[in-house]
N, C-alpha and C. Protein backbone atom coordinates (compact mmCIF):
# COMPACT_ATOMS: atom_id res chain seq x y z
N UNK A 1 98.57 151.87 -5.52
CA UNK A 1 98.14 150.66 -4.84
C UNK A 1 98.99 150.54 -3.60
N UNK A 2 98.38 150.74 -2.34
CA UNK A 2 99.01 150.54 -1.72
C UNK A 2 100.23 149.06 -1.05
N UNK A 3 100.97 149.02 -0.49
CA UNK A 3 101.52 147.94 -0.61
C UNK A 3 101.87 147.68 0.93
N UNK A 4 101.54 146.02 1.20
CA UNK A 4 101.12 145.49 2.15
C UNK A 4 102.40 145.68 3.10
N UNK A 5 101.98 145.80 4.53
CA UNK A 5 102.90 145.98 5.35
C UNK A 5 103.23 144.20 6.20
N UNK A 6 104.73 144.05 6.03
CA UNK A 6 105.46 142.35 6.50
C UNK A 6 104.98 142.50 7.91
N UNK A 7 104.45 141.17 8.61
CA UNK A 7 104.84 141.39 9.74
C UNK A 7 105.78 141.34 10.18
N UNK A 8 105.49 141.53 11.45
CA UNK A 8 106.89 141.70 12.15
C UNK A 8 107.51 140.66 13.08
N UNK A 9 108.63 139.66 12.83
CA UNK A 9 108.68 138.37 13.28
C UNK A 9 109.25 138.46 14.78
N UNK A 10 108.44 137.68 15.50
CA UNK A 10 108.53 137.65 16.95
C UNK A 10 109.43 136.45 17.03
N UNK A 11 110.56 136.42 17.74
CA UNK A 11 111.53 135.23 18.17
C UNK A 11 110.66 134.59 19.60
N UNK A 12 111.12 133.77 19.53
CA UNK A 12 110.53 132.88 20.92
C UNK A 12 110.62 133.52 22.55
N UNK A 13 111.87 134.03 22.23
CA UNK A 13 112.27 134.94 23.60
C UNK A 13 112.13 136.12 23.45
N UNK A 14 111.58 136.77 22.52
CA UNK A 14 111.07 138.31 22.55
C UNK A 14 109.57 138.26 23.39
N UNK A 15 109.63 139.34 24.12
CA UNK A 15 108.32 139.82 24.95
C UNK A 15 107.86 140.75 23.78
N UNK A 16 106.81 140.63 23.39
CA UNK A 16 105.88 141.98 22.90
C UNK A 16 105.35 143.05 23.51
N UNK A 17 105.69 143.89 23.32
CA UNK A 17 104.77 145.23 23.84
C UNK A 17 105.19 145.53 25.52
N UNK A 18 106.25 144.62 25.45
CA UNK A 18 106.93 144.92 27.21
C UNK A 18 106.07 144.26 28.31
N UNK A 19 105.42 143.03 27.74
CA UNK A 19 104.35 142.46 28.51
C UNK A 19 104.66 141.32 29.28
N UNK A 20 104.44 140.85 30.98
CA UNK A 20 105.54 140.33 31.97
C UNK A 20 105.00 138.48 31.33
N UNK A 21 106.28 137.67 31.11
CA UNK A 21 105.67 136.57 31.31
C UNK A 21 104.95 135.87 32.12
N UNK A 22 104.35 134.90 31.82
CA UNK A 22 103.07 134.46 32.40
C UNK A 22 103.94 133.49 33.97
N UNK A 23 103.98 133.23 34.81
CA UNK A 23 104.67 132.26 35.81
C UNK A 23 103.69 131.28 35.97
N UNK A 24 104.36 129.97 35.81
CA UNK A 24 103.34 128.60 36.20
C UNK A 24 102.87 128.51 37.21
N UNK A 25 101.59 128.18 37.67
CA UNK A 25 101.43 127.70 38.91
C UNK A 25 102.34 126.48 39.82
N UNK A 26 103.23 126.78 40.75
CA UNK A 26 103.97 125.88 41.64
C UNK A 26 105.65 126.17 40.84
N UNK A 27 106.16 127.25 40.16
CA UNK A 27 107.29 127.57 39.76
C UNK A 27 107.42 127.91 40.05
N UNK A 28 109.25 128.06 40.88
CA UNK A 28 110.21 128.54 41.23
C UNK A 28 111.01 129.75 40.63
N UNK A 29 110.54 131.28 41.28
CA UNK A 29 111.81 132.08 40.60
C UNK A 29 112.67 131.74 40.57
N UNK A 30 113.85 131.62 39.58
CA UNK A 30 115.32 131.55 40.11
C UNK A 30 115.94 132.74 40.85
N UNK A 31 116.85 131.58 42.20
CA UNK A 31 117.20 132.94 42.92
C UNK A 31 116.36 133.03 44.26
N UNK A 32 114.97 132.78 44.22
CA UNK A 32 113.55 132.89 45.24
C UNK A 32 114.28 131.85 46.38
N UNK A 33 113.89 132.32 47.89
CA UNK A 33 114.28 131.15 48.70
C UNK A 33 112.95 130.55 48.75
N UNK A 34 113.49 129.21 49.04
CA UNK A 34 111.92 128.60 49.07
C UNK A 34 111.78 127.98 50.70
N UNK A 35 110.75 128.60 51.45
CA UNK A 35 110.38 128.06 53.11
C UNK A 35 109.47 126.89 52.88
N UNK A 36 110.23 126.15 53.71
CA UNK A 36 109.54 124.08 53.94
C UNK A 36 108.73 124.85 54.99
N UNK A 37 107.23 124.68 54.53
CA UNK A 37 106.33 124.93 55.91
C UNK A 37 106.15 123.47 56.78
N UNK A 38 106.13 123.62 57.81
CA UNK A 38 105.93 122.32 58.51
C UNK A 38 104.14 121.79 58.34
N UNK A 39 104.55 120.35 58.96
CA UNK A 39 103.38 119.89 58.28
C UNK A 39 102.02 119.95 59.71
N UNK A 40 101.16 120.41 59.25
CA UNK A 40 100.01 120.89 60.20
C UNK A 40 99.68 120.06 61.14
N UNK A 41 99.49 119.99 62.46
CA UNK A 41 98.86 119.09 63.56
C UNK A 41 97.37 118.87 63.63
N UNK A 42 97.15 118.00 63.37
CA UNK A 42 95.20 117.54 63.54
C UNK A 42 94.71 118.33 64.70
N UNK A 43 94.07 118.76 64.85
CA UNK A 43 93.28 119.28 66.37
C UNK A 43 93.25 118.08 67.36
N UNK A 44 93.17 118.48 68.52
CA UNK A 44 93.35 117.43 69.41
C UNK A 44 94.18 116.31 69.23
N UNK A 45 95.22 116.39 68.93
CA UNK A 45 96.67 115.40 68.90
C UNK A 45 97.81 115.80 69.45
N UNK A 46 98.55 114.70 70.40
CA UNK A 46 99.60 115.47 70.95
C UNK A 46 100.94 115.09 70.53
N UNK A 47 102.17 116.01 70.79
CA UNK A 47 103.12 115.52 69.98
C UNK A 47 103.24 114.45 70.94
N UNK A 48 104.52 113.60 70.06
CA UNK A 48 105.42 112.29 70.19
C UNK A 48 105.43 111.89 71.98
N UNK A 49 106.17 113.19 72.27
CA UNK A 49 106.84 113.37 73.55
C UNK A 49 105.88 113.26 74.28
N UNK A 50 104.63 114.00 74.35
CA UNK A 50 103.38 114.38 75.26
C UNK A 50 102.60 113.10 75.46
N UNK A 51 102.89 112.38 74.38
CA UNK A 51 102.02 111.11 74.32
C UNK A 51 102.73 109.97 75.15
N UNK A 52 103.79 109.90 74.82
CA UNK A 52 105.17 109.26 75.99
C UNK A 52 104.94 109.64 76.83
N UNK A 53 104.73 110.48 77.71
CA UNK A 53 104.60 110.90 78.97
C UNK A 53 103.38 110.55 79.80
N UNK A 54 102.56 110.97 78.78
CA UNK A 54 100.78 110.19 79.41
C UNK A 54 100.53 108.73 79.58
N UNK A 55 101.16 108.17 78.51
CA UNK A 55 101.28 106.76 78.82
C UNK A 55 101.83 105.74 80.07
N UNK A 56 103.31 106.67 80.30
CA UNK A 56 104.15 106.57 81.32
C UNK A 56 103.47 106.99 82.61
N UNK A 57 102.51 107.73 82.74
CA UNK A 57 101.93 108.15 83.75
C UNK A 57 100.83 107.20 83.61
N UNK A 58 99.97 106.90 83.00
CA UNK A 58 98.69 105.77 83.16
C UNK A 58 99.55 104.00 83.41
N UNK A 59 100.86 103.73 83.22
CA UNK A 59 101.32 102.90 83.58
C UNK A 59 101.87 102.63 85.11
N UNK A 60 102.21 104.28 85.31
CA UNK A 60 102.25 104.30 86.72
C UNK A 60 101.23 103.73 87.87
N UNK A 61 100.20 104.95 87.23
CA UNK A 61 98.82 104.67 87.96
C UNK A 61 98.31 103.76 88.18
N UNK A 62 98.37 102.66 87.14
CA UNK A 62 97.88 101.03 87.06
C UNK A 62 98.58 100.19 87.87
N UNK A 63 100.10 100.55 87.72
CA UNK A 63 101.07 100.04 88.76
C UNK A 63 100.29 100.18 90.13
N UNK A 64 100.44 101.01 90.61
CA UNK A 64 99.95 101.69 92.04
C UNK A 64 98.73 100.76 92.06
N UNK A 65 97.76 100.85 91.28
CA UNK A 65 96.48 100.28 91.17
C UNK A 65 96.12 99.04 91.97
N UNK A 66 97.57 97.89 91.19
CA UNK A 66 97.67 96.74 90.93
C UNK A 66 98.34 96.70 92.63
N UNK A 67 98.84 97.42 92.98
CA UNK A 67 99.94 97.08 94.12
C UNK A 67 98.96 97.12 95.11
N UNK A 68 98.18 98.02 95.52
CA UNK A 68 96.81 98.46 96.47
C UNK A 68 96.26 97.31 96.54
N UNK A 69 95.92 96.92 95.53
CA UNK A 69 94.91 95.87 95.01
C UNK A 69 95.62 94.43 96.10
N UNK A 70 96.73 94.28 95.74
CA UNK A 70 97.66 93.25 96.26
C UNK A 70 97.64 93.64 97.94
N UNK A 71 97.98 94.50 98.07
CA UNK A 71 97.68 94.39 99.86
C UNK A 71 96.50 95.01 100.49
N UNK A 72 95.48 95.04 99.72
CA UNK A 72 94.28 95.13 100.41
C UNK A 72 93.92 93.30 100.81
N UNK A 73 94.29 92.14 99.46
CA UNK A 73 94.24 90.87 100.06
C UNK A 73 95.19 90.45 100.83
N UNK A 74 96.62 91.44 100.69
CA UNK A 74 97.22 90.07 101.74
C UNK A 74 96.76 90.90 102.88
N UNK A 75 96.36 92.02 103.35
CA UNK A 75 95.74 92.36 104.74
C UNK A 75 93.93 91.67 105.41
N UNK A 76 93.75 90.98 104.10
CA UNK A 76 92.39 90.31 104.41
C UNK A 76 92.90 89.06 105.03
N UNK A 77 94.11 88.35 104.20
CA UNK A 77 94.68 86.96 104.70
C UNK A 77 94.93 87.12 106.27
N UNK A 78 95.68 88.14 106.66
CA UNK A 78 95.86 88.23 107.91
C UNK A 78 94.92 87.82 109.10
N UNK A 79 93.86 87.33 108.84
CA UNK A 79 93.10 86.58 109.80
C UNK A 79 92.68 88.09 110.96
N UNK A 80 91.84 88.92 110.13
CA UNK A 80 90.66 89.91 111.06
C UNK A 80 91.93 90.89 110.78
N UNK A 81 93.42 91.60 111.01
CA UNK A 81 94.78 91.78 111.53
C UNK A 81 95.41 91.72 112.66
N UNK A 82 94.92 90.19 112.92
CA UNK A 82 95.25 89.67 113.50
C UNK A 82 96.99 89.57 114.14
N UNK A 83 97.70 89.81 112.43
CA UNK A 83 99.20 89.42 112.21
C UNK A 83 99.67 88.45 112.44
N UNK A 84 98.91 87.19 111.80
CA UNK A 84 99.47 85.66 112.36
C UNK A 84 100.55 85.32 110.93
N UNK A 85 101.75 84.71 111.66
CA UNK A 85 102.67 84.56 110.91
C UNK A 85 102.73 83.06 110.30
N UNK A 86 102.21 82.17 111.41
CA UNK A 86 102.44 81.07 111.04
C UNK A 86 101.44 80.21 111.62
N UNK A 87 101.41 78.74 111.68
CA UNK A 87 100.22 77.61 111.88
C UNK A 87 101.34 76.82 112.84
N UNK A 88 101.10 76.15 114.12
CA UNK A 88 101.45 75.17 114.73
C UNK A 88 100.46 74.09 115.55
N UNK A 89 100.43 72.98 115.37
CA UNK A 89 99.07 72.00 115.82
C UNK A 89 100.14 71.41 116.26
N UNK A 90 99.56 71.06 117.74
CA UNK A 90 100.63 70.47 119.25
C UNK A 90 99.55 69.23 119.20
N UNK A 91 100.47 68.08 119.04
CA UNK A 91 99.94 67.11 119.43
C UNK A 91 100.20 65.77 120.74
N UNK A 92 99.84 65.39 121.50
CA UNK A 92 99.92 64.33 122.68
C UNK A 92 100.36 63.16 121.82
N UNK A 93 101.89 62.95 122.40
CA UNK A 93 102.10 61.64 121.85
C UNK A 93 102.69 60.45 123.50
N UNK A 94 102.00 59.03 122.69
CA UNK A 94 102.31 58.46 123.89
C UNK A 94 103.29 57.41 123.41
N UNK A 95 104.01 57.39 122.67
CA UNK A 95 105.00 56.73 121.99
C UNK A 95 105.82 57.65 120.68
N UNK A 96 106.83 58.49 121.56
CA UNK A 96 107.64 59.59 120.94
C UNK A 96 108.76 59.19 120.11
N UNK A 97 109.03 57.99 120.82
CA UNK A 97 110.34 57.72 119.92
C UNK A 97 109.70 57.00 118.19
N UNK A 98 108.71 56.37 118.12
CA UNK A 98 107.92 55.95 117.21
C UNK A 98 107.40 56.72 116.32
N UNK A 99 107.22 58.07 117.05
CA UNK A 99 106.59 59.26 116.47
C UNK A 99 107.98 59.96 115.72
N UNK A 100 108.90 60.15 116.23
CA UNK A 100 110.34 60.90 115.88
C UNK A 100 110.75 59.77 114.61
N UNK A 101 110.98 58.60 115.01
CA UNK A 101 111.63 58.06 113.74
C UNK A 101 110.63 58.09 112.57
N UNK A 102 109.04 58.05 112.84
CA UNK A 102 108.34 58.28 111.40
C UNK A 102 108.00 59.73 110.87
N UNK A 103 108.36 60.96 111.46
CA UNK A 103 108.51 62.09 110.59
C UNK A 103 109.57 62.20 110.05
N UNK A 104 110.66 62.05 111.16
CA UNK A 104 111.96 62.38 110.88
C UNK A 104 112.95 61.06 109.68
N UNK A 105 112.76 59.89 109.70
CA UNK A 105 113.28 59.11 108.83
C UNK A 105 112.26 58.74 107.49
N UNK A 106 111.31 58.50 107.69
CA UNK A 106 110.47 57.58 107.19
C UNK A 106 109.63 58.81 106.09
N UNK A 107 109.23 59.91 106.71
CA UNK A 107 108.69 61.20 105.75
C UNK A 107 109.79 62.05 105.39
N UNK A 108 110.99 61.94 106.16
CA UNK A 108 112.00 62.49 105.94
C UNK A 108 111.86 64.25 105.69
N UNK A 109 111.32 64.61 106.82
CA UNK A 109 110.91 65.86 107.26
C UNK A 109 112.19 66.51 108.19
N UNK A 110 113.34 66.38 107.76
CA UNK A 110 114.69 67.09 108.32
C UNK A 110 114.81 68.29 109.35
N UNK A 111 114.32 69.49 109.08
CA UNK A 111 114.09 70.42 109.93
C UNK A 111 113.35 70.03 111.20
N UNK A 112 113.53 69.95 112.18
CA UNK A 112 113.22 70.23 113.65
C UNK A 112 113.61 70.05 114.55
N UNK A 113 113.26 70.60 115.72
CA UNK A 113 113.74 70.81 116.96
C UNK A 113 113.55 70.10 117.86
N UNK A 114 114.48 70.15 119.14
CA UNK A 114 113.63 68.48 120.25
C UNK A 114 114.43 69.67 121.48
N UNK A 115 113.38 69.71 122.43
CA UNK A 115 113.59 70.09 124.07
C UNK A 115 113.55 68.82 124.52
N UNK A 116 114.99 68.41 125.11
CA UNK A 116 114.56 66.83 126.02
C UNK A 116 114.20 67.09 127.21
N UNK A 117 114.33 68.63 127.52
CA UNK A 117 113.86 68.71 129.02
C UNK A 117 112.40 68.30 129.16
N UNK A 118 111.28 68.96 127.65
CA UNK A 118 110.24 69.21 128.21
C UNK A 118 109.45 67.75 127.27
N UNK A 119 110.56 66.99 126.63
CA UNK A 119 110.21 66.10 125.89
C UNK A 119 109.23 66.13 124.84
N UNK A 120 109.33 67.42 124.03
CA UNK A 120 108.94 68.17 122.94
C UNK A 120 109.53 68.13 121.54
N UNK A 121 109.36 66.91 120.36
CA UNK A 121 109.41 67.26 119.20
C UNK A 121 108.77 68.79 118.37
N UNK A 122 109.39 69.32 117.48
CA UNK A 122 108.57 70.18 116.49
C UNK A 122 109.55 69.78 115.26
N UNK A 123 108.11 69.80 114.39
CA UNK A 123 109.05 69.46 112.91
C UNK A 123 108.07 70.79 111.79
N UNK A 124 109.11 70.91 111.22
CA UNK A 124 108.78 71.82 109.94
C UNK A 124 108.38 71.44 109.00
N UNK A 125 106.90 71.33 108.79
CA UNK A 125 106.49 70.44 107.50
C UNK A 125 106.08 71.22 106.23
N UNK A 126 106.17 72.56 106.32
CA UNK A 126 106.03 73.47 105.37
C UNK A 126 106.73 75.28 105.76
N UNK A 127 106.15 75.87 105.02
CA UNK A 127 106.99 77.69 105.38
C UNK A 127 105.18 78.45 106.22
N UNK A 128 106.04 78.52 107.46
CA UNK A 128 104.62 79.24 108.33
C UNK A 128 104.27 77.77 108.75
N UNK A 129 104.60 76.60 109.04
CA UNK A 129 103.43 75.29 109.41
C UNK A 129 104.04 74.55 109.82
N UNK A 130 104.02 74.11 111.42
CA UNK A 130 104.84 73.14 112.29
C UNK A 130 104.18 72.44 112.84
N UNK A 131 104.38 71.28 113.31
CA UNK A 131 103.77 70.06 113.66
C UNK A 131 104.87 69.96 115.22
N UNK A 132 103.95 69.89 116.18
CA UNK A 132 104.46 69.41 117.83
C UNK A 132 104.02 68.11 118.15
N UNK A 133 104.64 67.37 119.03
CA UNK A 133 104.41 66.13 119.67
C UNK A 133 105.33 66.18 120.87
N UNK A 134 104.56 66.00 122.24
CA UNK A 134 105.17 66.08 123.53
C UNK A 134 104.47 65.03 124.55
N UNK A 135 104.90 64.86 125.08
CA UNK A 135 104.56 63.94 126.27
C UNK A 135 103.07 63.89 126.89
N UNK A 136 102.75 63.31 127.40
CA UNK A 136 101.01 63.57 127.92
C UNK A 136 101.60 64.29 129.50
N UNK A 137 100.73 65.44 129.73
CA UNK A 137 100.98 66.42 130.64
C UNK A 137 100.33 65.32 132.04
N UNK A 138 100.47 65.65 133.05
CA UNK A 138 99.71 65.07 134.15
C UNK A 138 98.19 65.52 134.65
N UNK A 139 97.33 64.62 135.25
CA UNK A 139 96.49 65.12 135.33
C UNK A 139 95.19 64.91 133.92
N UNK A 140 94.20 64.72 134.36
CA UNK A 140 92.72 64.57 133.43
C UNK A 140 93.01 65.11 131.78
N UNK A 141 92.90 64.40 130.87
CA UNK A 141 92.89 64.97 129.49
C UNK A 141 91.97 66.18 129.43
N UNK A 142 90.96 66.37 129.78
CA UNK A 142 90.38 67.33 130.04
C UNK A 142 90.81 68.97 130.76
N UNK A 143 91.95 68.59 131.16
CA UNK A 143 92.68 69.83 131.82
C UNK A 143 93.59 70.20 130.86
N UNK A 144 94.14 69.79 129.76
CA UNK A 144 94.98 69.97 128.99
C UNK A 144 94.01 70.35 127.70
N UNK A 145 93.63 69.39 127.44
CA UNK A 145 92.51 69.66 125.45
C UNK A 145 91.80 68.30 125.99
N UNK A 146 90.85 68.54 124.86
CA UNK A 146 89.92 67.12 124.95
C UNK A 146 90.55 65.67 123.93
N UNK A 147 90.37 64.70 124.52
CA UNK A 147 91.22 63.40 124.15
C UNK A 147 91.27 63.47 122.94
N UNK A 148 92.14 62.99 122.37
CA UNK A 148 92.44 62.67 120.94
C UNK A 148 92.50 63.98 120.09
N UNK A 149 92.57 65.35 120.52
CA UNK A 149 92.33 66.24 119.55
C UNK A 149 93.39 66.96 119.34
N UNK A 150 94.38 67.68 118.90
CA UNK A 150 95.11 68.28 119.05
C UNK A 150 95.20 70.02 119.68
N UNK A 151 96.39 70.56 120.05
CA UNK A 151 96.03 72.33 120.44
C UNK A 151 96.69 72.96 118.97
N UNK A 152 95.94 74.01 118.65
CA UNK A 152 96.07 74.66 117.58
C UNK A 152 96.45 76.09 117.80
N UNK A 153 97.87 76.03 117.67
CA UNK A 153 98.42 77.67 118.06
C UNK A 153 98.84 78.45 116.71
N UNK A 154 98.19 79.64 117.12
CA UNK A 154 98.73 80.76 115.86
C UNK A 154 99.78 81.16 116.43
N UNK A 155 101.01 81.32 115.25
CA UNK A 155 102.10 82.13 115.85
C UNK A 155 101.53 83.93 115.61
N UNK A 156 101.76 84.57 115.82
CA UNK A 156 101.66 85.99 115.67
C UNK A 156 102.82 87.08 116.09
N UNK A 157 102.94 88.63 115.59
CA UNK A 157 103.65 89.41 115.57
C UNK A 157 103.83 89.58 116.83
N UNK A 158 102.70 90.09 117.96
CA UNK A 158 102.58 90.50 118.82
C UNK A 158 101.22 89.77 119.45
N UNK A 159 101.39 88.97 120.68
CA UNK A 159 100.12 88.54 121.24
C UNK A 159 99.38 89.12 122.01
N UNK A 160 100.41 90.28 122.78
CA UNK A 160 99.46 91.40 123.57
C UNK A 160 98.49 92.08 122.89
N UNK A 161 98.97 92.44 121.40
CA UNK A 161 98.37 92.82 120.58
C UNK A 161 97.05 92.23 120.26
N UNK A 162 97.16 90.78 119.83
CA UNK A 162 96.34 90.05 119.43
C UNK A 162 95.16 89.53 120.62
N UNK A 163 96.00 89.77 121.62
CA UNK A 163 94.84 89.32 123.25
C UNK A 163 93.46 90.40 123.22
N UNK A 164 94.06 91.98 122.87
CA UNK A 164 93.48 92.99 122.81
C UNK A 164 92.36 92.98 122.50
N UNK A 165 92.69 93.06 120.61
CA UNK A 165 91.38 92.70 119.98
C UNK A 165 90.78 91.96 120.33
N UNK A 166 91.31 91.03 120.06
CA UNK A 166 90.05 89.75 120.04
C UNK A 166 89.05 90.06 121.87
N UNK A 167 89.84 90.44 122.82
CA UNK A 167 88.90 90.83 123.71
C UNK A 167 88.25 91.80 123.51
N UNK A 168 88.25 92.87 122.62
CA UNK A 168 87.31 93.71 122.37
C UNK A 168 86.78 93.58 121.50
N UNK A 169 86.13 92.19 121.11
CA UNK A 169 85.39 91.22 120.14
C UNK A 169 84.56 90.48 120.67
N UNK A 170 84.92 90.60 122.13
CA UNK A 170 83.80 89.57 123.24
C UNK A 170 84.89 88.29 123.45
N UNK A 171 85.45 88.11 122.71
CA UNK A 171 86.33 86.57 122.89
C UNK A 171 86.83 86.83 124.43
N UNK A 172 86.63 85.47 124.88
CA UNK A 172 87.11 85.17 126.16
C UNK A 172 88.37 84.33 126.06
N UNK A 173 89.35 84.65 126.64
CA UNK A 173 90.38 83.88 126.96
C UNK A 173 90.58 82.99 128.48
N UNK A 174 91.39 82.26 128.59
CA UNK A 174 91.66 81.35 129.94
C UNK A 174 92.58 82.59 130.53
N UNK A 175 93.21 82.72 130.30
CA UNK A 175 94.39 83.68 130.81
C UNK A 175 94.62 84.95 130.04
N UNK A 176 95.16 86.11 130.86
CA UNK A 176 96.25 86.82 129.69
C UNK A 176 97.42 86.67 129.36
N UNK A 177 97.96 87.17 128.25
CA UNK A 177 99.45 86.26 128.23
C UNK A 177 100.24 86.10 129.03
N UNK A 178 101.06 85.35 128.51
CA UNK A 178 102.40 85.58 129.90
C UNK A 178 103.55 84.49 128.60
N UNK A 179 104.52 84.36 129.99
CA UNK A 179 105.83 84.22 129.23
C UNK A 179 105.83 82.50 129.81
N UNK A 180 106.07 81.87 128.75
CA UNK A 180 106.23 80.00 128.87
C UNK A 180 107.55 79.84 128.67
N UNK A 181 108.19 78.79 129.67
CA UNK A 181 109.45 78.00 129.86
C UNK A 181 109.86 77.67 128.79
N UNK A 182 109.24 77.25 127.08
CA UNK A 182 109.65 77.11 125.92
C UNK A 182 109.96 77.99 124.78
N UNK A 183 109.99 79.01 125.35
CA UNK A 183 110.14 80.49 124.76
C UNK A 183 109.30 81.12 123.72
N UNK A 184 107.55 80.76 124.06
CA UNK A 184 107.12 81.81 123.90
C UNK A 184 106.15 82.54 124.85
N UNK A 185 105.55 83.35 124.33
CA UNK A 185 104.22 84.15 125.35
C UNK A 185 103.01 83.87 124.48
N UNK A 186 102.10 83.37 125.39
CA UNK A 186 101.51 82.58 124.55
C UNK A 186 100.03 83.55 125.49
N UNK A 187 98.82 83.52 124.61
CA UNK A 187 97.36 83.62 125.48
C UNK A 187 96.28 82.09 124.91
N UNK A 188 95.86 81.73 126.12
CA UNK A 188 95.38 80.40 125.65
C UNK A 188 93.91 80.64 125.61
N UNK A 189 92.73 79.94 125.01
CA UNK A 189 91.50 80.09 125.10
C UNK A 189 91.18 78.83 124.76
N UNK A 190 89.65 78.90 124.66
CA UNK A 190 89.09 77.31 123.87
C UNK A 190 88.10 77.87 122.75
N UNK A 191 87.76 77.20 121.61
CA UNK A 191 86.57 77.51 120.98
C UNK A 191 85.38 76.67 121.36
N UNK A 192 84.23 77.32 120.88
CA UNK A 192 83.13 77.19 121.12
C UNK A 192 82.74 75.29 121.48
N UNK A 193 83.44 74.34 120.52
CA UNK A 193 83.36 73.15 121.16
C UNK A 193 84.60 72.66 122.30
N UNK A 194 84.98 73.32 123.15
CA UNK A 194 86.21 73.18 123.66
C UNK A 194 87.50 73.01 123.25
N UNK A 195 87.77 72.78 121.93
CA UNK A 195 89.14 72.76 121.68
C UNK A 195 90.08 73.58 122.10
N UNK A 196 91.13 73.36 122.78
CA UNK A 196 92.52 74.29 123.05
C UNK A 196 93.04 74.84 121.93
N UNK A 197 93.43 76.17 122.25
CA UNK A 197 94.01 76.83 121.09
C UNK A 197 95.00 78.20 122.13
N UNK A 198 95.50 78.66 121.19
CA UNK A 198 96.54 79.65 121.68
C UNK A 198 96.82 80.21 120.81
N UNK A 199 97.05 81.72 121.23
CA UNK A 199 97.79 82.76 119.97
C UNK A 199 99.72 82.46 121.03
N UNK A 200 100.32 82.46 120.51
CA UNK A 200 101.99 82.65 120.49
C UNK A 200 102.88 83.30 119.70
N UNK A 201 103.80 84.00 120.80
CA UNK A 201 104.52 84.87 120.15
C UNK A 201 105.77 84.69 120.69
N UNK A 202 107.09 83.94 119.68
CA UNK A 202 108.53 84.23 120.38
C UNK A 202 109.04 84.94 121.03
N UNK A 203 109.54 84.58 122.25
CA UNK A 203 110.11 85.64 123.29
C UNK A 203 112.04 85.42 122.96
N UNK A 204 112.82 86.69 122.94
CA UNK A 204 114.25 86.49 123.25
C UNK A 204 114.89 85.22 124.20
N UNK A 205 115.66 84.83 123.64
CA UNK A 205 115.72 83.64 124.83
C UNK A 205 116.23 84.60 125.62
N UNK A 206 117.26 85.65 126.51
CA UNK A 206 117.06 86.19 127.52
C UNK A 206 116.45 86.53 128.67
N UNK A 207 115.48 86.73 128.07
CA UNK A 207 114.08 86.98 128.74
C UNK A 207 113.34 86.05 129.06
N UNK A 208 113.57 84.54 128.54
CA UNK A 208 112.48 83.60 129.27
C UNK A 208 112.78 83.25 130.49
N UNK A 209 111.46 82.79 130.95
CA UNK A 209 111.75 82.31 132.42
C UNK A 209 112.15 80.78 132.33
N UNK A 210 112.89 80.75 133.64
CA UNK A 210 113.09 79.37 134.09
C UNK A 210 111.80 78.05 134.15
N UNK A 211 112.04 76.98 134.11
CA UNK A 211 111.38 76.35 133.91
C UNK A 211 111.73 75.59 135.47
């Protein structure tokens, strides 16, 4: 009778038959270096830096944008470019001292100037905007401005300048400029209902003429 053959007891850590253990999926040999792959970029995305930079550049651009933008109006303000700096309305006064104590005390308008030669107030009633009052000139109101109205002078950069254009606009002037005893150079004209008006431009006091 034949007699049965024992098996043969396998320990936990015996390999059978020289056969390789199985390795887990996502296990580490010991010993194995392990490489951190970096983490993949989306298509069409830019790094950190690249994106900082584009931004910085479309902030530029907008800058610039915004600035253009800004002196394309203040070159419209300029009246045609004209280059008028400031507003002065000359007015005929026939009681000056009445006129002087109610800007000067009474509105308390501090800034201005007085020629006693030519018996010429100017007061500063704003930035760019002066107010004149002078004596009544001799001779027909009509030779000076029409009664009761005031003369309305632009100050400007340059009036030779400003005589130019506007004559190669058709505008007619009374005169071409020249240089006035109160120190400026002034070109005078009228508008269409006669009002007096003048472009003016400060002259060096050096250079003015005698009065």
């Amino acid at each position: 009778m034949p007699t049965a053959r024992r098996a043969r007891a396998v320990t936990p850590k015996t390999h059978v038959s020289g056969a390789k253990p199985k390795r887990r999926a996502g296990a580490v040999t010991p010993g194995a270096r392990v490489s951190r792959a970096k983490p993949k970029r989306r298509a069409g995305t830019a790094s950190v830096p690249v994106q900082r930079a584009a931004l910085a550049r479309r902030a530029r651009a907008a800058k610039k944008q915004v600035a253009a933008r800004a002196a394309t109006r203040r070159a419209r303000l300029v009246a045609g470019g004209l280059g008028i700096t400031g507003i002065h309305v000359s007015f005929t006064s026939h009681r000056p001292e009445e006129v002087r104590r109610f800007f000067l005390e009474s509105l308390a308008l501090g800034d201005h100037a007085e020629d006693e030669g030519l018996g010429y107030l100017m007061v500063r009633a704003a930035a760019g905007a002066t107010l004149g009052f002078g004596r009544a000139l001799p001779g027909p109101p009509e030779a000076w401005r029409p009664p009761r109205e005031p003369m309305l002078v632009l100050e400007v950069a340059d009036v030779d300048r400003a005589h130019r254009l506007l004559s190669a606009r058709g505008v007619t002037f009374l005169a071409p400029p020249a240089d006035m005893p109160w120190g400026q150079r002034v070109a005078m004209l009228r508008d269409p209902e006669g009002r007096t008006m003048c472009f003016a431009q400060p002259i060096p006091r050096r250079t003015r003429p005698r009065a």
